[in-house]
Protein backbone atom coordinates (compact mmCIF):
# COMPACT_ATOMS: atom_id res chain seq x y z
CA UNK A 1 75.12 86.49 77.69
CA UNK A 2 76.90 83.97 79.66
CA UNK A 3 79.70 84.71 82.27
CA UNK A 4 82.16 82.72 79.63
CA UNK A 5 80.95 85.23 76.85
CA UNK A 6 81.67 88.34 79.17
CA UNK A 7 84.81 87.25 80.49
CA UNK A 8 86.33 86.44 77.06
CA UNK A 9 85.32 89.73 75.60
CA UNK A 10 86.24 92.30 77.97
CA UNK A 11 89.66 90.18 78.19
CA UNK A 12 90.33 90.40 74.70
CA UNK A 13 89.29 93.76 74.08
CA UNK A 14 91.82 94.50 76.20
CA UNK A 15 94.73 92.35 75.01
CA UNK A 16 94.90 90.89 78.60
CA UNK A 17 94.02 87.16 76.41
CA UNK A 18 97.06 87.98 73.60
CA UNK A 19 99.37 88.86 76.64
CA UNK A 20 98.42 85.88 78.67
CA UNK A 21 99.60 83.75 74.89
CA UNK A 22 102.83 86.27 74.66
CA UNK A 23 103.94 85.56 78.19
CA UNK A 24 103.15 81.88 78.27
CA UNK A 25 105.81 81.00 74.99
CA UNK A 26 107.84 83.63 75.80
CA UNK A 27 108.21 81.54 79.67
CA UNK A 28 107.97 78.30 78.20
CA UNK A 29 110.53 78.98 75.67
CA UNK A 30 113.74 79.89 78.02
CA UNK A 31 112.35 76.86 80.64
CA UNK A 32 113.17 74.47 77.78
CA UNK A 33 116.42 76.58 76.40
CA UNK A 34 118.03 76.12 79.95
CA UNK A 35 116.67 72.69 80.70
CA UNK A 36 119.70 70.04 81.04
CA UNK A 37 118.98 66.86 82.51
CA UNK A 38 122.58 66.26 83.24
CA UNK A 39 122.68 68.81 85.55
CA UNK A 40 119.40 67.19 87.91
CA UNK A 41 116.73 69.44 86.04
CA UNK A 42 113.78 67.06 85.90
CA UNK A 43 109.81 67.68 85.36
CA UNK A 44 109.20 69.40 88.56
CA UNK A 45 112.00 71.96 87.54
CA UNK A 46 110.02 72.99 84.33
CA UNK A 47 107.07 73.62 86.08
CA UNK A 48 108.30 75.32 89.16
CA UNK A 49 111.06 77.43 86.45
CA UNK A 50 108.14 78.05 84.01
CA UNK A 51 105.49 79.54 86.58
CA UNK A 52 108.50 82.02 88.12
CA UNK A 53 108.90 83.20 84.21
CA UNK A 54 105.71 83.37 83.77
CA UNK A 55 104.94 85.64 86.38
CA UNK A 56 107.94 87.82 85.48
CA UNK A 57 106.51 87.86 81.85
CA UNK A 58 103.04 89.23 82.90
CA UNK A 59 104.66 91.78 85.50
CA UNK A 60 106.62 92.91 81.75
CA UNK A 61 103.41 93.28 79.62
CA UNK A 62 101.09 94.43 82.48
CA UNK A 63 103.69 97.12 83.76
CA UNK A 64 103.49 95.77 87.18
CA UNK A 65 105.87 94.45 90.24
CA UNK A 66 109.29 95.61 89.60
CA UNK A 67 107.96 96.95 85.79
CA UNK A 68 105.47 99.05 88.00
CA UNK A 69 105.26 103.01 86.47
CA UNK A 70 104.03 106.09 88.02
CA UNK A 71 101.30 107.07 85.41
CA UNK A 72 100.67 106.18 82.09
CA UNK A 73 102.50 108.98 80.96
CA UNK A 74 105.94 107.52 82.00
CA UNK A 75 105.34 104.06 80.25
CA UNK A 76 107.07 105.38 76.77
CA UNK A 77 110.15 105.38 79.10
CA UNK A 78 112.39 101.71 79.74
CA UNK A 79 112.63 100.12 77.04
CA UNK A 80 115.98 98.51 77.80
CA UNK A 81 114.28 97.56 81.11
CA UNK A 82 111.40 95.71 80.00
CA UNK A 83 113.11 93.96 76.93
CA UNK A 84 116.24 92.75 79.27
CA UNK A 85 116.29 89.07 79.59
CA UNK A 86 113.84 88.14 76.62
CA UNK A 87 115.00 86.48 73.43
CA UNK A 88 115.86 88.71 70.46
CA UNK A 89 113.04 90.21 69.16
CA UNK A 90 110.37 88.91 71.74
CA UNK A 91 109.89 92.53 72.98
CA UNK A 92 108.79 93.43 69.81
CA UNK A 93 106.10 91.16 69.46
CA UNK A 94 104.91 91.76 73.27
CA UNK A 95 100.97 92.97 72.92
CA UNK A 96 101.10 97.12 74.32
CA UNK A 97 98.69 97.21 77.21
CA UNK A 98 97.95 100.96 79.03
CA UNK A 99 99.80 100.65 82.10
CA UNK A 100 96.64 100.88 84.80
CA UNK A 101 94.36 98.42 82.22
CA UNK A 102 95.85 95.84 84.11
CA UNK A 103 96.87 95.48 88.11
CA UNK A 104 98.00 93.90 90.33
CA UNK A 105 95.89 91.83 92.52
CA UNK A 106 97.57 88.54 94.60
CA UNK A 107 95.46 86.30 96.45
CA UNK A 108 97.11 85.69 99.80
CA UNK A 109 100.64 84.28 98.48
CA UNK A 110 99.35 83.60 94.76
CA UNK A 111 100.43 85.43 92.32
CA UNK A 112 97.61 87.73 90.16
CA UNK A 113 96.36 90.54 88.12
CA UNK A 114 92.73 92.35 87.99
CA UNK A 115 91.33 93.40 84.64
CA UNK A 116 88.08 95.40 85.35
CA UNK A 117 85.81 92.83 86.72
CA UNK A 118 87.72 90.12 86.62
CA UNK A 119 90.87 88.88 88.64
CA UNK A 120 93.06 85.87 87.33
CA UNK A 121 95.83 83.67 89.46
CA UNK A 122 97.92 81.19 87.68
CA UNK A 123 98.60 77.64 88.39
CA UNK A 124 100.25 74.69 86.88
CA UNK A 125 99.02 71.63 85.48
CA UNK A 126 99.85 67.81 84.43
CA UNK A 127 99.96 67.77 80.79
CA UNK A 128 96.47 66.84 79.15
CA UNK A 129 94.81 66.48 82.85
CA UNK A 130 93.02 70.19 82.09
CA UNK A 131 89.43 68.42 82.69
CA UNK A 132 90.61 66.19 86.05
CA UNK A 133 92.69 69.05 87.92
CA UNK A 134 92.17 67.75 91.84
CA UNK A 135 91.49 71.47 93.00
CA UNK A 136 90.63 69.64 96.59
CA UNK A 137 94.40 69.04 96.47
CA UNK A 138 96.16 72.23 95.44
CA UNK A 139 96.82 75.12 97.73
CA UNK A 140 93.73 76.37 100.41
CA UNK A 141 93.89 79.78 98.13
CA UNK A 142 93.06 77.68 94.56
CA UNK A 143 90.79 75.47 96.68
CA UNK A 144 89.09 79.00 97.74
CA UNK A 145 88.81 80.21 94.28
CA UNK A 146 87.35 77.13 92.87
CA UNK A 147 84.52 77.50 96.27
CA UNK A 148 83.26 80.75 94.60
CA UNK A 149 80.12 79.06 93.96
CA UNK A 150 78.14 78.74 90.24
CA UNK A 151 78.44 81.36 87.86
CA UNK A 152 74.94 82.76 87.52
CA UNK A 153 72.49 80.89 85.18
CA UNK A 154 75.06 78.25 85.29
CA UNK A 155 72.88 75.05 84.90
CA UNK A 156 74.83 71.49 85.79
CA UNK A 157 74.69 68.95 82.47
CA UNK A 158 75.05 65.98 85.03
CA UNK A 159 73.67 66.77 88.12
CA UNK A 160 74.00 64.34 90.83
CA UNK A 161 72.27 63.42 94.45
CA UNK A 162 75.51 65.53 96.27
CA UNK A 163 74.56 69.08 94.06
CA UNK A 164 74.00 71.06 97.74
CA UNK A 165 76.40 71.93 99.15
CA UNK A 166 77.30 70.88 102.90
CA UNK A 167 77.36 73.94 105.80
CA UNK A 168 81.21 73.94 106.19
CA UNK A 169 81.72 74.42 101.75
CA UNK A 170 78.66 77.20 102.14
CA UNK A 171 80.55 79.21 105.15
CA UNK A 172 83.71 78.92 102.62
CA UNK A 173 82.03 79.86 99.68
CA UNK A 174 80.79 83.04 101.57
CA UNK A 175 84.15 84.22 103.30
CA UNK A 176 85.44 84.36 99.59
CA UNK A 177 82.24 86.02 97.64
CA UNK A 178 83.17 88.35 100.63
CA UNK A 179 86.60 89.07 100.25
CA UNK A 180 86.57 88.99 96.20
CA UNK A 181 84.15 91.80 96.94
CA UNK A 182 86.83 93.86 97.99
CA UNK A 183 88.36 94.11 94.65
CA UNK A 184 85.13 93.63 93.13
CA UNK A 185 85.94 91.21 90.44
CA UNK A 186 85.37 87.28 90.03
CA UNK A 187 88.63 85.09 90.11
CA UNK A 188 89.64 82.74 87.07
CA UNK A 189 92.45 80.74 86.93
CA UNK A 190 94.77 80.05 84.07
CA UNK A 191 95.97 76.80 84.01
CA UNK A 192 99.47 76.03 81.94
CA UNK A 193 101.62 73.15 81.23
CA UNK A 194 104.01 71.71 79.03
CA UNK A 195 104.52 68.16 77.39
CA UNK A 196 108.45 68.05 78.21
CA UNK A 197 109.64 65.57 75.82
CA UNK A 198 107.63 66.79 72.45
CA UNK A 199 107.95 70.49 73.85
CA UNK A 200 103.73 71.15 73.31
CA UNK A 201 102.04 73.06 75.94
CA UNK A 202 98.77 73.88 76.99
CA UNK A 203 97.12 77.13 78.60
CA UNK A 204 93.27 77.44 79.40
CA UNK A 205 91.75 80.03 80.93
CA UNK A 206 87.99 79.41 82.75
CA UNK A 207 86.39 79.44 86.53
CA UNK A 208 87.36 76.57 88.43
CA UNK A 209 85.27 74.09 90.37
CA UNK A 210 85.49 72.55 93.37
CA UNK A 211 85.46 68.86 92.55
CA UNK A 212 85.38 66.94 95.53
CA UNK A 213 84.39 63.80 94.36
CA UNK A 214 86.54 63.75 91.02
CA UNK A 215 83.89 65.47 89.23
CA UNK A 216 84.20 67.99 86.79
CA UNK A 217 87.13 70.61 87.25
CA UNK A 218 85.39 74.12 85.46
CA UNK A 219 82.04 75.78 84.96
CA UNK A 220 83.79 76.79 82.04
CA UNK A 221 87.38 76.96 80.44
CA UNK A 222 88.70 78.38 77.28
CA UNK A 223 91.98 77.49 75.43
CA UNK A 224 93.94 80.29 75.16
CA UNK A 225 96.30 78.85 72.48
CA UNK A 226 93.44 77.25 69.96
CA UNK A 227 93.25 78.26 66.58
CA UNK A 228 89.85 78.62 66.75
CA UNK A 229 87.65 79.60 69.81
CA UNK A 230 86.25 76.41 71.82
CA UNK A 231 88.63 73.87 69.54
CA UNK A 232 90.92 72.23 71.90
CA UNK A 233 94.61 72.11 71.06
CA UNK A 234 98.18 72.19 71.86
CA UNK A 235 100.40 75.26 70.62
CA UNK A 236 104.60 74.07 70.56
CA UNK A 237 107.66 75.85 71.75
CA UNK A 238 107.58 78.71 68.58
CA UNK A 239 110.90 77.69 67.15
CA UNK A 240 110.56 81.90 65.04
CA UNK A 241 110.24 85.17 66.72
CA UNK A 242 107.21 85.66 63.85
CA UNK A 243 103.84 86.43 65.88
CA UNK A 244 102.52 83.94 68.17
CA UNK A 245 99.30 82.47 69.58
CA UNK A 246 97.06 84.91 71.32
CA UNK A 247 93.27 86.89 70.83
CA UNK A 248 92.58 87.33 67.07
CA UNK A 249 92.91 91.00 65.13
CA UNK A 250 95.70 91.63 67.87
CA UNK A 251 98.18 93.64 66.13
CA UNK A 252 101.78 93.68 66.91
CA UNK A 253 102.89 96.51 69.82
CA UNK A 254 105.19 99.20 68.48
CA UNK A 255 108.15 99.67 69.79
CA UNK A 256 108.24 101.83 73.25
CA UNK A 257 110.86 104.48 74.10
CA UNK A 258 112.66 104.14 77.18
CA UNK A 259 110.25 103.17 80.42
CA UNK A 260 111.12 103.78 84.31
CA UNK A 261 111.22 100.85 86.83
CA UNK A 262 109.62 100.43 90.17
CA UNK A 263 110.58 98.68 93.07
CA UNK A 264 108.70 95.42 92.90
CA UNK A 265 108.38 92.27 95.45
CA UNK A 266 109.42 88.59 94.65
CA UNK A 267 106.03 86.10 94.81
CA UNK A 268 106.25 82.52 95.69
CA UNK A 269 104.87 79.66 93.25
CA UNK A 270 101.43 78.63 94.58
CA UNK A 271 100.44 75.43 92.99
């Protein structure tokens, strides 16, 4: 079984792939509701606006940051707490994952969450640029991630004359195997973005790649909001509170009684 294949099903056996689709219309929905031109909002203030919700969202569904609980036992508590600031009905239709299933687990000042073995950190995206993401030009902590090296068995379809690596990408590509060893997990990234004017977004989830010469940007990437698995496509703004995009045979969560907070910490945008 490939890494793709594992990551996939451990993630959406454990709703983390429905609550990745939950948070990312749920984010991308108030962006556009509070989006006026007239008053200087421009592209750069979706994106930036639509990562902080989107964080926020996860922290929500994950029961983490300032949505943190004690135990399991106290999640049926808070439900005021958790539902405060979403639409109508959105709460509702947010996927119920065990508080502890899902923690969380930053890289340095990017925001993420570990699920078993795998950690994800999200990062925005150009609209329909998913397969030419510069990763040599985002942040040193995505350009870390993306230095993890090949997934095992991972074959390239095109290899070139540059496939080894040089000594300074091999010392990187060590420091992080080392560190992600602490938390014992391999990083993804999801990737999200929206086409402003027709309100379509995108959201893939897959390993990143180091792409130094404007090669290809993932070992492997899924589409979190296709219909069906490994058929690209763009999900809209849902205009309905009916259910939305996400893993398939994920029911709706029932309702949850009243939840405590935690103190939580703010996290900067890392691009």
């Amino acid at each position: 079984m490939s890494e793709q294949q594992d990551a996939l099903e451990d993630l959406e056996s454990s709703g983390v792939l429905a609550a990745l689709a939950w948070a990312d219309a749920s984010a991308y929905r108030r962006t556009m509701d509070d989006f006026d031109p007239d008053t200087g909002h421009d592209q750069g203030w979706v994106g930036s606006t639509a990562h902080r919700l989107l964080v926020d969202r996860l922290h929500r569904v994950f029961s983490t940051g300032k949505h943190g609980v004690d135990s399991p036992e106290s999640a049926s508590a808070g439900l005021d707490l958790v539902a405060a600031g979403l639409a109508p009905g959105e709460h509702r239709k947010m996927p119920l994952i065990i508080p502890g299933e899902v923690v969380w687990s930053p890289l340095t000042q990017s925001p993420g969450w570990r699920c078993g073995d795998w950690r994800f950190l999200l990062t925005s995206f150009v609209y329909g640029e998913i397969n030419r993401i510069p990763w040599p030009q985002k942040s040193p902590t995505k350009q870390r991630v993306a230095s993890q090296g090949r997934p095992v068995g991972w074959q390239d379809p095109h290899p070139t004359l540059f496939d080894e690596e040089p000594d300074f990408l091999t010392a990187a590509i060590e420091a992080s195997r080392e560190q992600d060893a602490e938390v014992n997990a391999t990083t993804l990234i999801v990737a999200h973005s929206i086409e402003r004017e027709l309100g379509i977004r995108e959201l893939f989830l897959g390993r990143s790649r180091l792409n130094r010469r404007g090669g290809e940007a993932w070992y492997w990437k899924h589409d979190l909001l296709a219909a069906n698995p490994g058929s690209p496509t763009a999900k809209p703004i849902p205009t309905s509170l009916g259910p939305l995009p996400g893993a398939p045979n994920v029911q709706d969560a029932p309702v949850r009684l009243r939840r405590q907070s935690s103190e939580g910490s703010e996290e900067r945008h890392q691009g």
